[in-house]
Structure formats: C-alpha cells, structure tokens
PDB file of N, CA and C in Angstrom:
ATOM      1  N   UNK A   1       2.414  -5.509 -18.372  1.00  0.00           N
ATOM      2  CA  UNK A   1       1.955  -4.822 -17.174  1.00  0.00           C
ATOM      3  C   UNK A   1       0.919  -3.775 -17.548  1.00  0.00           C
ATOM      4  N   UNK A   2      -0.148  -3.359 -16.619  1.00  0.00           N
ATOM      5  CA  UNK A   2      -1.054  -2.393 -16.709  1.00  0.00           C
ATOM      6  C   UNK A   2      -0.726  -1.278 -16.349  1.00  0.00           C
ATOM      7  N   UNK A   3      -1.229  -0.171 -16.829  1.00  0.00           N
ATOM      8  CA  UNK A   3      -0.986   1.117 -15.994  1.00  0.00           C
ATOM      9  C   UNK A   3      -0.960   1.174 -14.507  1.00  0.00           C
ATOM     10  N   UNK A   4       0.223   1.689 -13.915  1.00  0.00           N
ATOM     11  CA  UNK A   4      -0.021   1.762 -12.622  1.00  0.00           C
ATOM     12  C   UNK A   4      -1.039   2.767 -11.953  1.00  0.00           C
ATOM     13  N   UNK A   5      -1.442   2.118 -10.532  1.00  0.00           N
ATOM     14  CA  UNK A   5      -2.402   2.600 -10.125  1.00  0.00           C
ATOM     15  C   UNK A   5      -1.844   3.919  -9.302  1.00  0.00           C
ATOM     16  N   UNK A   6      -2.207   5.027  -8.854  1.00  0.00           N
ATOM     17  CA  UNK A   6      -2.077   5.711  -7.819  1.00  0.00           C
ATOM     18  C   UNK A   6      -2.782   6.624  -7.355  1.00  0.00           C
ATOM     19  N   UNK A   7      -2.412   6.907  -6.230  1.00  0.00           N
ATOM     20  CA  UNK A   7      -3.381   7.814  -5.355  1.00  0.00           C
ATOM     21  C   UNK A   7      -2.451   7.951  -3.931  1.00  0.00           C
ATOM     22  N   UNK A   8      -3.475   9.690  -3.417  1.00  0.00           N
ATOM     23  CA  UNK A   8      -2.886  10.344  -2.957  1.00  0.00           C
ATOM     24  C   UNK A   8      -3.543  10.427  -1.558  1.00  0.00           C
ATOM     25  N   UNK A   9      -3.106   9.993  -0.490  1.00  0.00           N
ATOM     26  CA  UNK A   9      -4.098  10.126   0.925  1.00  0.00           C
ATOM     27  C   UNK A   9      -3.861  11.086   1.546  1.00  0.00           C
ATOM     28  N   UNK A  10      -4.846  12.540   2.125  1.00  0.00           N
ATOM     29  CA  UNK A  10      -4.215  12.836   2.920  1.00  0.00           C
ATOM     30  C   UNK A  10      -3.980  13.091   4.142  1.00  0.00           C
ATOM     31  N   UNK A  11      -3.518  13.830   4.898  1.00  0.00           N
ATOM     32  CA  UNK A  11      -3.355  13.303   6.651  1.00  0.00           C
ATOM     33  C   UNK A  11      -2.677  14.719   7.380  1.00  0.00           C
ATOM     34  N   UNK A  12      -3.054  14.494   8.415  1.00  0.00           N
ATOM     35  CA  UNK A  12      -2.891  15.758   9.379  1.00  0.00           C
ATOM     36  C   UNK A  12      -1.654  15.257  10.528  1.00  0.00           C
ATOM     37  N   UNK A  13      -1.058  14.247  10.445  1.00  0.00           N
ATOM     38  CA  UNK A  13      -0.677  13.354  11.286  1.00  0.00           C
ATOM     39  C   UNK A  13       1.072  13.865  11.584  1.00  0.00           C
ATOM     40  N   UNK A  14       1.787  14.566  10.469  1.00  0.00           N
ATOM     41  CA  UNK A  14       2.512  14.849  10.235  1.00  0.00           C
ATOM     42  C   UNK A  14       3.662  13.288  10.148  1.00  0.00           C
ATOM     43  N   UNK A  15       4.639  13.104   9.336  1.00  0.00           N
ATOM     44  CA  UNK A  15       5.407  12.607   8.537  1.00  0.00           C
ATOM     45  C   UNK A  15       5.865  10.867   9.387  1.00  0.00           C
ATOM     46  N   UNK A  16       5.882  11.806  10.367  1.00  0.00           N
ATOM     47  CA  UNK A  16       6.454  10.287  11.911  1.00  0.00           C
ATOM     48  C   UNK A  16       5.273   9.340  11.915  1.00  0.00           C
ATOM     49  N   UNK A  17       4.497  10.008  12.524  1.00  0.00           N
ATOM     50  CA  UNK A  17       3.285   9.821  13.045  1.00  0.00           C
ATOM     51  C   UNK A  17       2.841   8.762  11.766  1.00  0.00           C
ATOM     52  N   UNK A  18       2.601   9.154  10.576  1.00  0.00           N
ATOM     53  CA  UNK A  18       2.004   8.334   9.642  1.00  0.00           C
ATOM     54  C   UNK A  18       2.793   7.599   9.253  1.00  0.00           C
ATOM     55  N   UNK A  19       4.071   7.454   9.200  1.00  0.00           N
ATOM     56  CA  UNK A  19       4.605   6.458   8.893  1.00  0.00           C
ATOM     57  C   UNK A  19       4.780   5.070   9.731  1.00  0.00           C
ATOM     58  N   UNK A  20       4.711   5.227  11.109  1.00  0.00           N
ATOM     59  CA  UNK A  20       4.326   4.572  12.125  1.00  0.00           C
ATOM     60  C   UNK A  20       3.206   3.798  12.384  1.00  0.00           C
ATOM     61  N   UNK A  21       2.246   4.704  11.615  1.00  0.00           N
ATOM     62  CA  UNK A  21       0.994   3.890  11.561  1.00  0.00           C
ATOM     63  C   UNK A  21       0.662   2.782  10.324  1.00  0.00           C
ATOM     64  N   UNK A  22       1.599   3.476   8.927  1.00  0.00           N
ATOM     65  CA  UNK A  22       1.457   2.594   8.231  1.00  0.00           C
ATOM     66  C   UNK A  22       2.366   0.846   8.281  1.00  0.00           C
ATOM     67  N   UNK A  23       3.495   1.145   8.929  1.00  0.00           N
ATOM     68  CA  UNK A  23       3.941   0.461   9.540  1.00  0.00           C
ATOM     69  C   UNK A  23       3.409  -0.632  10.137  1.00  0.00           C
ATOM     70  N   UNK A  24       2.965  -0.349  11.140  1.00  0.00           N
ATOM     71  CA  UNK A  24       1.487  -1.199  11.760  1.00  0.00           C
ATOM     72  C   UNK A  24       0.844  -1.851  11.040  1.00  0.00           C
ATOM     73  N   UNK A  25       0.189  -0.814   9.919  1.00  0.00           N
ATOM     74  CA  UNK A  25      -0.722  -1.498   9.275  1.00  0.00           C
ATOM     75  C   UNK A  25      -0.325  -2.984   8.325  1.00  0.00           C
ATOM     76  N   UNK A  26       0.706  -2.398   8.129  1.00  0.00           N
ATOM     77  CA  UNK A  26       1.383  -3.609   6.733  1.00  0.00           C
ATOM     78  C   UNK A  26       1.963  -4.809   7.622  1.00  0.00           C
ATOM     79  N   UNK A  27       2.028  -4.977   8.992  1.00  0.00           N
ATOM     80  CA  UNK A  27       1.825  -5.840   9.968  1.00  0.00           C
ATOM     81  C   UNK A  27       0.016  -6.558   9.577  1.00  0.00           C
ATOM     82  N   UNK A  28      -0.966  -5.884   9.996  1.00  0.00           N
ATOM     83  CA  UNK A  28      -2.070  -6.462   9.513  1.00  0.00           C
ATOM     84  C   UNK A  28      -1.675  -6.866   8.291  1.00  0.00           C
ATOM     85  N   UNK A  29      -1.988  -6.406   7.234  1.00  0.00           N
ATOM     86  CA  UNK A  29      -1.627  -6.954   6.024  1.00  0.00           C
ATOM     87  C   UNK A  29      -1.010  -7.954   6.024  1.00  0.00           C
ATOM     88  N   UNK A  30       0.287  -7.976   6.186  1.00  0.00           N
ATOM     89  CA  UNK A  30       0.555  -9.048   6.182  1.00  0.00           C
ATOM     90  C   UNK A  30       0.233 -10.612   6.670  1.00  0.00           C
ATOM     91  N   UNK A  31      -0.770  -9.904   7.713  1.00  0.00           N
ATOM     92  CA  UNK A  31      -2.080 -11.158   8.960  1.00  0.00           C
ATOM     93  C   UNK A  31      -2.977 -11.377   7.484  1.00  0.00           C
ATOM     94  N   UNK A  32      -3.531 -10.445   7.326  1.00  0.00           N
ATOM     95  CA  UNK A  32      -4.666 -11.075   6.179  1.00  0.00           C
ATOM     96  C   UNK A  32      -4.465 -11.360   5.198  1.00  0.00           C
ATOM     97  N   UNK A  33      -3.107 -11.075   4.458  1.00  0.00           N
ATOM     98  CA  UNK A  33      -2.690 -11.796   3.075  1.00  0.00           C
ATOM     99  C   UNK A  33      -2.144 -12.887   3.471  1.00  0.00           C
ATOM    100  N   UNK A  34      -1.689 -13.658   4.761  1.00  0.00           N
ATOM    101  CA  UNK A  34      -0.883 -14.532   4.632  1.00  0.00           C
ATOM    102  C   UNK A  34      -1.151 -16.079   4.326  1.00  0.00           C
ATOM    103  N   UNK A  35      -2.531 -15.848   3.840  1.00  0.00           N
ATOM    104  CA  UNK A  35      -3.800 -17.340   3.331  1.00  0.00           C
ATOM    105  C   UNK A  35      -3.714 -17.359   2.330  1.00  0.00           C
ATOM    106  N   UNK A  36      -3.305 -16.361   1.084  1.00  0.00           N
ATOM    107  CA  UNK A  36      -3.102 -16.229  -0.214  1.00  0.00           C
ATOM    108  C   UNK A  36      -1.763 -16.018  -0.922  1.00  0.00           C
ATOM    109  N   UNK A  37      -1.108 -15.223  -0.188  1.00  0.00           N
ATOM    110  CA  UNK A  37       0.183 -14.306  -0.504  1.00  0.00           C
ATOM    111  C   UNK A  37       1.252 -16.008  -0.571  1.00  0.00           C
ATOM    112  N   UNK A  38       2.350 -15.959  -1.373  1.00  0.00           N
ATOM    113  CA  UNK A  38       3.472 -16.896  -1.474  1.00  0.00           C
ATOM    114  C   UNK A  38       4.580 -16.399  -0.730  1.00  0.00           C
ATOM    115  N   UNK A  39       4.646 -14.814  -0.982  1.00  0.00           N
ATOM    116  CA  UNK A  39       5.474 -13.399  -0.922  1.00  0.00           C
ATOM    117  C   UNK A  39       5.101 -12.758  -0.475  1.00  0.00           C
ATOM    118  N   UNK A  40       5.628 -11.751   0.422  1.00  0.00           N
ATOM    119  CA  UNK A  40       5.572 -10.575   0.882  1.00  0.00           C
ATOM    120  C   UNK A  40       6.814 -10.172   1.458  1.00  0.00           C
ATOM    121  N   UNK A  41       6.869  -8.953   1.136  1.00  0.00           N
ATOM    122  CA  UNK A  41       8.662  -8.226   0.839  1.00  0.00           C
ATOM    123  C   UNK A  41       8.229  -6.633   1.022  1.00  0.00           C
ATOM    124  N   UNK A  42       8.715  -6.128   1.921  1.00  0.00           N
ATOM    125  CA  UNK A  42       8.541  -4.195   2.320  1.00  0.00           C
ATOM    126  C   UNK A  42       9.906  -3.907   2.833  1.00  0.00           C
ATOM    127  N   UNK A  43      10.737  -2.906   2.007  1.00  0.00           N
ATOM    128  CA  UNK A  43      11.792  -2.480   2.549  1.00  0.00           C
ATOM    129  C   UNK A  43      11.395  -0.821   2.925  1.00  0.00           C
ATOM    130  N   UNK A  44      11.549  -0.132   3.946  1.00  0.00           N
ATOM    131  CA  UNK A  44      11.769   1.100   3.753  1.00  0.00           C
ATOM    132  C   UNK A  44      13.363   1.583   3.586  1.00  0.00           C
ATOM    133  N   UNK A  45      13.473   2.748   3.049  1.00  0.00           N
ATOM    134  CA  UNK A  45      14.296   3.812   2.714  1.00  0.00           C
ATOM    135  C   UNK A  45      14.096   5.218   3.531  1.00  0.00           C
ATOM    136  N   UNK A  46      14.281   5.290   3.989  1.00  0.00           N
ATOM    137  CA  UNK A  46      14.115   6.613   4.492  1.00  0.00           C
ATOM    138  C   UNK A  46      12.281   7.001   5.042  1.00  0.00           C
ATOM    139  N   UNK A  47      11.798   7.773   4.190  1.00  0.00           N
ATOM    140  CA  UNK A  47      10.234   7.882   4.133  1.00  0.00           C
ATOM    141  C   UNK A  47       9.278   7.238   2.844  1.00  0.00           C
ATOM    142  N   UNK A  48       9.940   5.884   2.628  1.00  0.00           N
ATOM    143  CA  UNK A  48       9.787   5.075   1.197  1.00  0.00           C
ATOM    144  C   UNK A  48       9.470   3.882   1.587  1.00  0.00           C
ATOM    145  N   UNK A  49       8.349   3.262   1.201  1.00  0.00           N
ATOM    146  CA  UNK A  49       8.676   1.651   1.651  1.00  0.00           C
ATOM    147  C   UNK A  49       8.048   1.380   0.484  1.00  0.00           C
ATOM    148  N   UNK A  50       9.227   0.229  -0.481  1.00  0.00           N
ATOM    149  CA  UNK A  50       8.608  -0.507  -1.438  1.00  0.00           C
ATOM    150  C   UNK A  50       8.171  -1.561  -1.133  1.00  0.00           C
ATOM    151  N   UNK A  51       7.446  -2.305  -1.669  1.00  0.00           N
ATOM    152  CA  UNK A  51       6.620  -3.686  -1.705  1.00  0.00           C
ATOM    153  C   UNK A  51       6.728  -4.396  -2.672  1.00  0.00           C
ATOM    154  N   UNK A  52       6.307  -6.048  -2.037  1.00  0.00           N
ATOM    155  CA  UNK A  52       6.111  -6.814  -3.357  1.00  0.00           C
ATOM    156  C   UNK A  52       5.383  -7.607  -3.142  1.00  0.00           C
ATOM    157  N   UNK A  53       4.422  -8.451  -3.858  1.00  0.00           N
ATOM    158  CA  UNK A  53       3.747  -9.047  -2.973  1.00  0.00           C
ATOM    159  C   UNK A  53       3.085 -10.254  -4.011  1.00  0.00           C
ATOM    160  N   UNK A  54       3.480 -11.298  -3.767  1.00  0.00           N
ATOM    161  CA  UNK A  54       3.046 -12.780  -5.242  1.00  0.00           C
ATOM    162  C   UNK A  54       1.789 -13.401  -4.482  1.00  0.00           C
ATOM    163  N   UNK A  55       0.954 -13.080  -4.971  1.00  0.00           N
ATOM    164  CA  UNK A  55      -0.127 -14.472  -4.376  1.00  0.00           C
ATOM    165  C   UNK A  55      -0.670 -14.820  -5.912  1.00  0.00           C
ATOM    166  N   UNK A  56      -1.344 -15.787  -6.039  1.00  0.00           N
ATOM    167  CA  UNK A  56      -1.779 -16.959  -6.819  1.00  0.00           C
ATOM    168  C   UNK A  56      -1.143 -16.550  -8.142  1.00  0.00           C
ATOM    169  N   UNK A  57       0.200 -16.680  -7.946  1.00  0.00           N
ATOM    170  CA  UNK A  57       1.145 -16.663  -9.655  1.00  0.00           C
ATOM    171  C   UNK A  57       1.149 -15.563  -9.690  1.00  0.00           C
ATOM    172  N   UNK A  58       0.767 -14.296  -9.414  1.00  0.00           N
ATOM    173  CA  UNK A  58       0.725 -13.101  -9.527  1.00  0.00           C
ATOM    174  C   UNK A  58       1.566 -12.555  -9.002  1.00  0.00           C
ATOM    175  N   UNK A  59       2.004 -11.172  -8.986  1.00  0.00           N
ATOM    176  CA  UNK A  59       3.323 -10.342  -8.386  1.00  0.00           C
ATOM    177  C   UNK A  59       2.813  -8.917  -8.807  1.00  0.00           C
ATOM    178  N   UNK A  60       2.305  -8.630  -7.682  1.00  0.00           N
ATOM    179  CA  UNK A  60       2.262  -7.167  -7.570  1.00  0.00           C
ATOM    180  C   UNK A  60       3.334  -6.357  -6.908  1.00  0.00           C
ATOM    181  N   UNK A  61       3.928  -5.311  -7.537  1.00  0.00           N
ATOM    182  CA  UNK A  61       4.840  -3.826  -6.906  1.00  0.00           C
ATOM    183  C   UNK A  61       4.410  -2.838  -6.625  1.00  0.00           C
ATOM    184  N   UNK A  62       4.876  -2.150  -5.503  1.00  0.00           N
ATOM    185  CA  UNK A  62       4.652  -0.671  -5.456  1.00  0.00           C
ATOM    186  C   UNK A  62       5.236   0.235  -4.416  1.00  0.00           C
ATOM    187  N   UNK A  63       4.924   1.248  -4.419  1.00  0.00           N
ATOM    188  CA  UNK A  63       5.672   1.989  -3.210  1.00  0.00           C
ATOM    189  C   UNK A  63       4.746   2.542  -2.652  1.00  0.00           C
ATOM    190  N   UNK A  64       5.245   3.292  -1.090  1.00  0.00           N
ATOM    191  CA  UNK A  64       4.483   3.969  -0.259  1.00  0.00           C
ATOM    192  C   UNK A  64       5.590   5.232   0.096  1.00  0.00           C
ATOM    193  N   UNK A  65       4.996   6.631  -0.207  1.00  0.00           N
ATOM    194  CA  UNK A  65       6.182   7.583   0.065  1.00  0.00           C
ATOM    195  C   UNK A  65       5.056   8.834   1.179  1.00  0.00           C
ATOM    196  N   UNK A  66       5.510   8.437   2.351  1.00  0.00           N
ATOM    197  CA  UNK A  66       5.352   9.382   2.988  1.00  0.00           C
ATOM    198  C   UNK A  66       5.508  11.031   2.931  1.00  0.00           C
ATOM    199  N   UNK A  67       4.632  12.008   3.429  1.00  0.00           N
ATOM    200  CA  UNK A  67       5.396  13.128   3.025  1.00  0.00           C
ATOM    201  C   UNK A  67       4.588  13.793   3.915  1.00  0.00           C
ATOM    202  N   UNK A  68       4.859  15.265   4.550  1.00  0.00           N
ATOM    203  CA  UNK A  68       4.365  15.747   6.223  1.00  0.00           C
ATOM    204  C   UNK A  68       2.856  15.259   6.307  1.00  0.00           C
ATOM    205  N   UNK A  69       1.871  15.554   4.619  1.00  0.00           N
ATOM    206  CA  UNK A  69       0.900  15.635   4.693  1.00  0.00           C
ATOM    207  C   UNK A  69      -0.076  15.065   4.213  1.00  0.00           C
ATOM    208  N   UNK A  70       0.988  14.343   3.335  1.00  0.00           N
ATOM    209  CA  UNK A  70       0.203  12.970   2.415  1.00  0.00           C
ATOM    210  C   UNK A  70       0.393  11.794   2.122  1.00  0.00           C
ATOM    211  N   UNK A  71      -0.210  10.838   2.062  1.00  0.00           N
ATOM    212  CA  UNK A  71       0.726   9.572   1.398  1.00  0.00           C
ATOM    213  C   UNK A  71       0.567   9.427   0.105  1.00  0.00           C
ATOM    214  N   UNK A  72       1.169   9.221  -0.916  1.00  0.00           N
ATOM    215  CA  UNK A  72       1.300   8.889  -2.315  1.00  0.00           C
ATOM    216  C   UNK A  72       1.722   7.179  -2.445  1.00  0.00           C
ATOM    217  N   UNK A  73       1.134   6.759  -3.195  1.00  0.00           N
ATOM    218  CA  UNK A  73       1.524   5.297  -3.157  1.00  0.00           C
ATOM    219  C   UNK A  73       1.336   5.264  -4.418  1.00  0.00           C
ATOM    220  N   UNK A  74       1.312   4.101  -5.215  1.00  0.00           N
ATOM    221  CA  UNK A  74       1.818   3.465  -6.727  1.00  0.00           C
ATOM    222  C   UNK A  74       1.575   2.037  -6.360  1.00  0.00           C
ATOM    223  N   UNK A  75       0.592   1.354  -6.841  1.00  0.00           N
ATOM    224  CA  UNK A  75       0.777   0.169  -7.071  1.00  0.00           C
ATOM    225  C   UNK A  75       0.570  -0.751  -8.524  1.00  0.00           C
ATOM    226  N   UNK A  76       1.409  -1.122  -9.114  1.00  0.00           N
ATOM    227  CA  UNK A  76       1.916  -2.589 -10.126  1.00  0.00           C
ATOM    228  C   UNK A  76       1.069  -3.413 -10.307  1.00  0.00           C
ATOM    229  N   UNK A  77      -0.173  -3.326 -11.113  1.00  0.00           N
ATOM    230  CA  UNK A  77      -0.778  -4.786 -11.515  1.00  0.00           C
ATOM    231  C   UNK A  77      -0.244  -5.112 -12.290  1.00  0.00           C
ATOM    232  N   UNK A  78       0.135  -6.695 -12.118  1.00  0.00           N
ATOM    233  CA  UNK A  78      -0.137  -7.600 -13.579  1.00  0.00           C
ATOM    234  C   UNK A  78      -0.846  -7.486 -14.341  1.00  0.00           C
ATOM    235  N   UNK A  79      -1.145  -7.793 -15.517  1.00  0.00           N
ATOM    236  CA  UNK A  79      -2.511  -7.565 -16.475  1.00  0.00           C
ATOM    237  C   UNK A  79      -3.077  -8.937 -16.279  1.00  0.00           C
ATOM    238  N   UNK A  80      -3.263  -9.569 -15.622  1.00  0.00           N
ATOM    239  CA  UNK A  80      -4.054 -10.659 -15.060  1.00  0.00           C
ATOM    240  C   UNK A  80      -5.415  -9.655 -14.110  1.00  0.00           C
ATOM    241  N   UNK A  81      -4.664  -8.629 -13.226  1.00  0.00           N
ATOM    242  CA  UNK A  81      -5.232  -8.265 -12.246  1.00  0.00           C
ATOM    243  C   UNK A  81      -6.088  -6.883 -12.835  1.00  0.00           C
ATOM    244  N   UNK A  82      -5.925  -6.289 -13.809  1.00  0.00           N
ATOM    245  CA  UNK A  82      -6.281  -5.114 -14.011  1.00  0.00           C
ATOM    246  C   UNK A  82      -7.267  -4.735 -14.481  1.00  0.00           C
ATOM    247  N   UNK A  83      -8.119  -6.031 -14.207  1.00  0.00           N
ATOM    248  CA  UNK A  83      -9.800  -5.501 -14.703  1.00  0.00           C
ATOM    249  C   UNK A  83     -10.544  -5.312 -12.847  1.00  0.00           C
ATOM    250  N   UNK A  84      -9.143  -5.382 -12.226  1.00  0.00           N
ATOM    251  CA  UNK A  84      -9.734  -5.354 -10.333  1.00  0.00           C
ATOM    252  C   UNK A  84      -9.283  -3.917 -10.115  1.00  0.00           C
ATOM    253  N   UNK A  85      -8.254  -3.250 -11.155  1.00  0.00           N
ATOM    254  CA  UNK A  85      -7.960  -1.796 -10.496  1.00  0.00           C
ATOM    255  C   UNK A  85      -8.399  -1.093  -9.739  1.00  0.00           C
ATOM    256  N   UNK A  86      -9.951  -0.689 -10.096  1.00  0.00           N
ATOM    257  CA  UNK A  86     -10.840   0.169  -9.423  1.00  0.00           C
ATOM    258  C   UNK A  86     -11.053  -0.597  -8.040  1.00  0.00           C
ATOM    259  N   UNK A  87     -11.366  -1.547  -7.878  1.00  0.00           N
ATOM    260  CA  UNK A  87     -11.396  -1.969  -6.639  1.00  0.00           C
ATOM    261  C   UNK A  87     -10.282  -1.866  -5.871  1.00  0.00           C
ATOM    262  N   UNK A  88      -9.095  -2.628  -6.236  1.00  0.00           N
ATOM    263  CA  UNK A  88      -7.735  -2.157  -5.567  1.00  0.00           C
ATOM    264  C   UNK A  88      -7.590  -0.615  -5.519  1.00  0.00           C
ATOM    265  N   UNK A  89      -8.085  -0.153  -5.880  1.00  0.00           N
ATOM    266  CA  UNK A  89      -7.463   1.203  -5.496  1.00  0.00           C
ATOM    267  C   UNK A  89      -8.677   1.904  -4.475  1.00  0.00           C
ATOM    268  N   UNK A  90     -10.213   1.723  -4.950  1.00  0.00           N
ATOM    269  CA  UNK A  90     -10.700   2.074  -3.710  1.00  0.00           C
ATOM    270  C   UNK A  90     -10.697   1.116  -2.733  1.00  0.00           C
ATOM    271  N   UNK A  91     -10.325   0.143  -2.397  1.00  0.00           N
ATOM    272  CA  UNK A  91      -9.754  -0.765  -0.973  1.00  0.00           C
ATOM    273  C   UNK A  91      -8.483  -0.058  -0.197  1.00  0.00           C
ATOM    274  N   UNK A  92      -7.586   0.334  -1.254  1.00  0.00           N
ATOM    275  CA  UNK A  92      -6.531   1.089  -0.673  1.00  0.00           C
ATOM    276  C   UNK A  92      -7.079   2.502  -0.226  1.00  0.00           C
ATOM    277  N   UNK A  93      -7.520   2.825  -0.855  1.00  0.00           N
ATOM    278  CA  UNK A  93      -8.267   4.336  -0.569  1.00  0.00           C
ATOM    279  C   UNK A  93      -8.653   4.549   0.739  1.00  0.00           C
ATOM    280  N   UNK A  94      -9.795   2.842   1.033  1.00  0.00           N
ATOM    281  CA  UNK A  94     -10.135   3.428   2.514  1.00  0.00           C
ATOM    282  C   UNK A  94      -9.100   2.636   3.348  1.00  0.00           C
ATOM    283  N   UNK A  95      -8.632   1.440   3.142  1.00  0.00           N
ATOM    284  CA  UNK A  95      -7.884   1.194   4.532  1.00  0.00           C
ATOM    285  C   UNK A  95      -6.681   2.151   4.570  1.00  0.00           C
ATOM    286  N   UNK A  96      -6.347   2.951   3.483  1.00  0.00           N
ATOM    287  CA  UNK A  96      -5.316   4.139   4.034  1.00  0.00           C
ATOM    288  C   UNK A  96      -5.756   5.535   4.619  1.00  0.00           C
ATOM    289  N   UNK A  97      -7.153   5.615   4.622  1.00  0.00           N
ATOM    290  CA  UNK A  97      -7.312   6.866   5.245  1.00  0.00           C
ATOM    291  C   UNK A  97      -7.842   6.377   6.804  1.00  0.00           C
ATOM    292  N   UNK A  98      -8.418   5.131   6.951  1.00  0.00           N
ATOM    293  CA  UNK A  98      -8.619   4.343   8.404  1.00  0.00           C
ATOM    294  C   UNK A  98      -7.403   4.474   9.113  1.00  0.00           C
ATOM    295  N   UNK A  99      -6.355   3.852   8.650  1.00  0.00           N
ATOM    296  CA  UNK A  99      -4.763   4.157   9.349  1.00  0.00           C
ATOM    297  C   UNK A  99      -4.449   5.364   9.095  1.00  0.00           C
ATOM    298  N   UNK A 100      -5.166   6.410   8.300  1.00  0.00           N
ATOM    299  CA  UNK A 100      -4.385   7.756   9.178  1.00  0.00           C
ATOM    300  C   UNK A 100      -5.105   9.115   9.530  1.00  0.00           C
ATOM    301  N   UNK A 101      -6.308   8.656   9.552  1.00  0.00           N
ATOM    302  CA  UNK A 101      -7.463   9.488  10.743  1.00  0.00           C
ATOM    303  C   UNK A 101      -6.440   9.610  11.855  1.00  0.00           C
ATOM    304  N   UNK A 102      -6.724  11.042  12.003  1.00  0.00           N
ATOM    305  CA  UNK A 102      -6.605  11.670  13.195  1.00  0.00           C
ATOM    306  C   UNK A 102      -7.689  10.796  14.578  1.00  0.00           C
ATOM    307  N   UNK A 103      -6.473  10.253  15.895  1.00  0.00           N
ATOM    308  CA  UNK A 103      -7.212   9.749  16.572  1.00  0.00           C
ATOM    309  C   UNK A 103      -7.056  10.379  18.155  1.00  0.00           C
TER     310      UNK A 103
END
C-alpha cells in the first residue's frame, strides 16, 4: 500500500448540515462510479463514514469524519494507483468543497 492520502475541507455549514450533504453526494458517486466500480460499501458511525470501493482489481479505503467545521478524510491507494495521488486528491479537493459551499 501507498501512503495514505489526506486532506482537510473546510465549511461553515456546521456538522448536520455537512454531513447531509455529503451523504447526497456519495449517492452521486455512487451514479458515476457505477460503470467501473465492482464495489461500493459506506457505513457511517456516528459522524464517520468509512468506504470501500474495488473497481478494475483495485480496492481503495478510506474514511470521511465530519467535524462542526471541517471535513477530514483519508483515502487508501493501492500502489497500482499511486502515481494518480495528486489527482485523486485534488478531484476530492474540489468535489468536496462543491458539496459544502455555503448555499
């Protein structure tokens, strides 16, 4: 495995509010991975939702931890995937600050 990725979004939305939206979002997600993906698996915990997610032999992990003012997430490349880091992480970067703009 590669170093995990992470990053920190943050949001004015307070704790409900963004978790609701991310919610939503991983609904999309799940619309646009579902041409590639084998898997897809999100449990929340409380203000926690882990993930998992296999498309082409691959298996990525990670979490999403809500908090009043930020989101922190962690995501699991394979070392298949980890010359894409920088991209995965600025893709996550913006579709997580799109879902939690103040609207």
């Amino acid at each position: 495995m590669s170093k995990p990725l992470t990053l920190t979004i943050p949001h004015q939305l307070g704790r409900d509010e963004a978790k609701r939206r991310l919610s939503e979002g991983m609904g999309q997600a799940r619309s646009y991975l579902s041409a590639v993906a084998s898997s897809m698996d999100d449990h929340w915990t409380d203000d926690r939702m882990d993930f998992r997610v296999v498309a082409m032999a691959q298996t990525v992990t990670g979490y999403i931890d809500v908090q009043d003012d930020c989101v922190n997430v962690e995501v699991q490349l394979p070392w298949a995937l980890g010359m894409l880091a920088n991209k995965v992480k600025d893709r996550i970067q913006q579709q997580g600050t799109l879902m939690l703009e103040k609207k």
